[in-house]
Every structure is written in C-alpha cells, then in structure tokens.
N, C-alpha and C. Protein backbone atom coordinates (compact mmCIF):
# COMPACT_ATOMS: atom_id res chain seq x y z
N UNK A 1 238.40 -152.22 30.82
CA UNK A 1 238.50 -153.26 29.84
C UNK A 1 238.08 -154.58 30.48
N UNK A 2 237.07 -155.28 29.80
CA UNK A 2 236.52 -156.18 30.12
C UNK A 2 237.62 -157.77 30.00
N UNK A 3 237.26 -158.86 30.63
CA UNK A 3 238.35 -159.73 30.65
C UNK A 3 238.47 -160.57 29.06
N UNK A 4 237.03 -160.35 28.49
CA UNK A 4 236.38 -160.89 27.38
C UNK A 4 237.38 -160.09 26.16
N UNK A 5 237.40 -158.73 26.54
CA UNK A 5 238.31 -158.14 25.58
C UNK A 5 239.35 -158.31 25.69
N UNK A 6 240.19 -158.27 27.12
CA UNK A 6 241.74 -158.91 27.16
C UNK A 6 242.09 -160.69 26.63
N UNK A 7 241.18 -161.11 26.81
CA UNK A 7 241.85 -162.58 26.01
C UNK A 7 241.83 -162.79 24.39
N UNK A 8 240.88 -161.56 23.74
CA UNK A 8 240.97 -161.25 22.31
C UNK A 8 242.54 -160.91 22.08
N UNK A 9 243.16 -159.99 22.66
CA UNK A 9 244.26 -159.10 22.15
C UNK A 9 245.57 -159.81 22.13
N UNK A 10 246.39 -159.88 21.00
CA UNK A 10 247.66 -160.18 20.79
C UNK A 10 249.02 -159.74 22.56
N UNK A 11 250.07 -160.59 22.41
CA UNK A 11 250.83 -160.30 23.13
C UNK A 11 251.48 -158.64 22.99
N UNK A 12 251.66 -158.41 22.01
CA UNK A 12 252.17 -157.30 21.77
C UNK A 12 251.27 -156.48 22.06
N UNK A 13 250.02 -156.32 21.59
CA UNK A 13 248.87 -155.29 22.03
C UNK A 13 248.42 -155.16 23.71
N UNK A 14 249.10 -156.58 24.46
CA UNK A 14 249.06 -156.56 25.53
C UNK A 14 249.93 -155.87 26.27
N UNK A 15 251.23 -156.20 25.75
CA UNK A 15 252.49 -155.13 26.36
C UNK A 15 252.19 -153.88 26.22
N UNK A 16 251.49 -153.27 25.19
CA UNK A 16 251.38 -152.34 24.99
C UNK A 16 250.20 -151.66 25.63
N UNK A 17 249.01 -152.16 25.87
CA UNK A 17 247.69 -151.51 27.01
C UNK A 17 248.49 -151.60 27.89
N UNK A 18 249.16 -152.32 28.46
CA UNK A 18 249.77 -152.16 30.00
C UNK A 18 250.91 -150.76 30.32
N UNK A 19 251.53 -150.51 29.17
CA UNK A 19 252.14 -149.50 29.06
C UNK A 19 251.29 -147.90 28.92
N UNK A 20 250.63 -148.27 28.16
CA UNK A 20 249.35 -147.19 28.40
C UNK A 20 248.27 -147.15 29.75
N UNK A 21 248.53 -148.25 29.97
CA UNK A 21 247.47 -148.15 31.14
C UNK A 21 248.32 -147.35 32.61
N UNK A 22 249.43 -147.33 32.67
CA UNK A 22 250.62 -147.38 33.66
C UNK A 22 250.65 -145.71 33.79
N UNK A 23 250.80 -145.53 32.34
CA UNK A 23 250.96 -144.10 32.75
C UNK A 23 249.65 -143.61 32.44
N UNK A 24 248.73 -143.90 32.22
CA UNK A 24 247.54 -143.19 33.06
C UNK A 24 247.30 -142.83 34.27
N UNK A 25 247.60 -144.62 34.76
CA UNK A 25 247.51 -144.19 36.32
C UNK A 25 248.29 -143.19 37.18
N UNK A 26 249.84 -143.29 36.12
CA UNK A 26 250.63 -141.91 36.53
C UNK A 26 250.01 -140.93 36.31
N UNK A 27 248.88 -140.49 35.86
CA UNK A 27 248.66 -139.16 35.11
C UNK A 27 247.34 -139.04 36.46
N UNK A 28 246.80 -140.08 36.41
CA UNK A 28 245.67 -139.58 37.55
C UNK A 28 246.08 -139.45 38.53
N UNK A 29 247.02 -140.20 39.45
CA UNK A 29 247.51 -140.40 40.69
C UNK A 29 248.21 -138.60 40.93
N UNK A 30 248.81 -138.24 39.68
CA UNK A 30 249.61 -136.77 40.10
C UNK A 30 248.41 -135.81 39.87
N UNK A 31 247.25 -136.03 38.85
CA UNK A 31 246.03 -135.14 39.12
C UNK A 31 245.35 -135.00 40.84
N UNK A 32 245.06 -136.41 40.99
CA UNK A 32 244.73 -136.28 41.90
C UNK A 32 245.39 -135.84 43.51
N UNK A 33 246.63 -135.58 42.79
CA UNK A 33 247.63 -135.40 44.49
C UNK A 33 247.41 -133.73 44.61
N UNK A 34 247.06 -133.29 43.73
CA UNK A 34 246.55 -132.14 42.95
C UNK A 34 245.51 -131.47 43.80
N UNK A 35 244.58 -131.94 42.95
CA UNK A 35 243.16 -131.34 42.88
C UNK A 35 242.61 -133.03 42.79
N UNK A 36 241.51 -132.61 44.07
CA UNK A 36 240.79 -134.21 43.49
C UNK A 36 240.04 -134.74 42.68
N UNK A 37 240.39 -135.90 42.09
CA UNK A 37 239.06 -135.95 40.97
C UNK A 37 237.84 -135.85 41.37
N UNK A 38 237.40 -136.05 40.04
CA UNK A 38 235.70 -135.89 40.17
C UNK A 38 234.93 -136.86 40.48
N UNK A 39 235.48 -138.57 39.90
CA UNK A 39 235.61 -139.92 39.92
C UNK A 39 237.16 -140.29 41.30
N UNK A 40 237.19 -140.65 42.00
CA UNK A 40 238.35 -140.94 42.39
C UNK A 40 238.39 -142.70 41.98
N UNK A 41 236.85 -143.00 41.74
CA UNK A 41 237.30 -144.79 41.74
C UNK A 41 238.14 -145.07 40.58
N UNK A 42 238.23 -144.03 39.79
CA UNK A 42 238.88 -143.73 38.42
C UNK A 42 240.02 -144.76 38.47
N UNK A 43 240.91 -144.09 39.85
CA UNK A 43 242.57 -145.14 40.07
C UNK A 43 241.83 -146.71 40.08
N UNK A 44 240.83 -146.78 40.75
CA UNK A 44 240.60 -148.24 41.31
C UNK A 44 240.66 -149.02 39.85
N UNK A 45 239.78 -148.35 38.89
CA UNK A 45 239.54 -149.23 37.44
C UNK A 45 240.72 -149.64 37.19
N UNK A 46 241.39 -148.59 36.84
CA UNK A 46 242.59 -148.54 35.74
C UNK A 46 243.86 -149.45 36.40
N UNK A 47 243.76 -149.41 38.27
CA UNK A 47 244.35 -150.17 38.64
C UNK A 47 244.31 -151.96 38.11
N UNK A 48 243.07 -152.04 38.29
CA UNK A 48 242.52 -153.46 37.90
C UNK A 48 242.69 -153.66 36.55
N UNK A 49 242.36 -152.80 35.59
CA UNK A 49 243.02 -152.92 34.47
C UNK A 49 244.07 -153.90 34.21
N UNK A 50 245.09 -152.93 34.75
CA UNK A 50 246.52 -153.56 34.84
C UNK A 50 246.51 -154.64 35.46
N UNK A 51 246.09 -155.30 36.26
CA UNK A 51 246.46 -156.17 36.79
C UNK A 51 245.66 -157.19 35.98
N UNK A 52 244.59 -156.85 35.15
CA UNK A 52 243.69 -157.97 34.44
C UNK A 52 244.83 -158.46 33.15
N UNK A 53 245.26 -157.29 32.79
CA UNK A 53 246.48 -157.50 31.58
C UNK A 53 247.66 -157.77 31.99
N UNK A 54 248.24 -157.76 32.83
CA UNK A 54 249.50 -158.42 33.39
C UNK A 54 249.42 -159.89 34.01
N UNK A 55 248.31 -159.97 34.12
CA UNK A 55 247.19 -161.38 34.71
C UNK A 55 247.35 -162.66 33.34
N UNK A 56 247.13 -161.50 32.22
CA UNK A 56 246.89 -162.17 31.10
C UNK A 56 248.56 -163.06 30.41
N UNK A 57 249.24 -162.01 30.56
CA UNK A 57 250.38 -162.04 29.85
C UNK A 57 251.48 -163.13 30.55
N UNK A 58 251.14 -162.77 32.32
CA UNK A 58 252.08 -164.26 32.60
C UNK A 58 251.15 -165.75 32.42
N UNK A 59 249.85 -165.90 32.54
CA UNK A 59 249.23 -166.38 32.08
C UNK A 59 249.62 -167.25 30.42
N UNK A 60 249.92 -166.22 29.76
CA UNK A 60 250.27 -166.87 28.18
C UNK A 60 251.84 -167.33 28.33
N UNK A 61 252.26 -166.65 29.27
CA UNK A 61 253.99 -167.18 29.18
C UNK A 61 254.23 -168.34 29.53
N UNK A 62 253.50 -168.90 30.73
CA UNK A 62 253.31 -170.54 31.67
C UNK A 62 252.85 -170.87 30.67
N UNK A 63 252.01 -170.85 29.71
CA UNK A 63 251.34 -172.05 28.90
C UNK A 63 252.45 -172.60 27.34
C-alpha cells in the first residue's frame, strides 16, 4: 500500500488495515518457519506496510 493510498483512508479503516495487515504477517512468518516462501521479501512489504499505517495514525492523533 502506497503512502498516497494511506492518507486517503479514514481512522477506522486505518485501525482496521493494521489489524489485517498484523495477522498476515502472522500468517507468513509461521508459513515461512515452515516451508520457505517463494517471495520471502513478502515479510519485508507487509512489514512496512504496518509501519506506513501506524505512521499514519499517530500522526493524525498529534495533530
């Protein structure tokens, strides 16, 4: 998710990608402890993800 698309999205839609995004990364991190992915930069995105949307949200709280 681009940063262009995270400053579109409501607070609530924000709490909520971050909650989805979280347990993705739960879902890849135990795939991959697994069997390795096919993508491993996979974690790296989804990591940044989160941090672009949690970026966002204390961001709106200070202002």
């Amino acid at each position: 998710m681009k940063q262009s698309e995270v400053k579109e999205l409501s607070v609530a839609d924000l709490h909520e990608q971050v909650a989805s995004s979280k347990q993705s990364y739960r879902d890849l991190k135990m795939a991959h402890a697994i069997t390795p992915l096919d993508n491993p930069a996979q974690l790296r995105t989804v990591r940044r993800t989160i941090a672009r949307l949690t970026t966002e949200i204390t961001k709106r709280e200070l202002q």
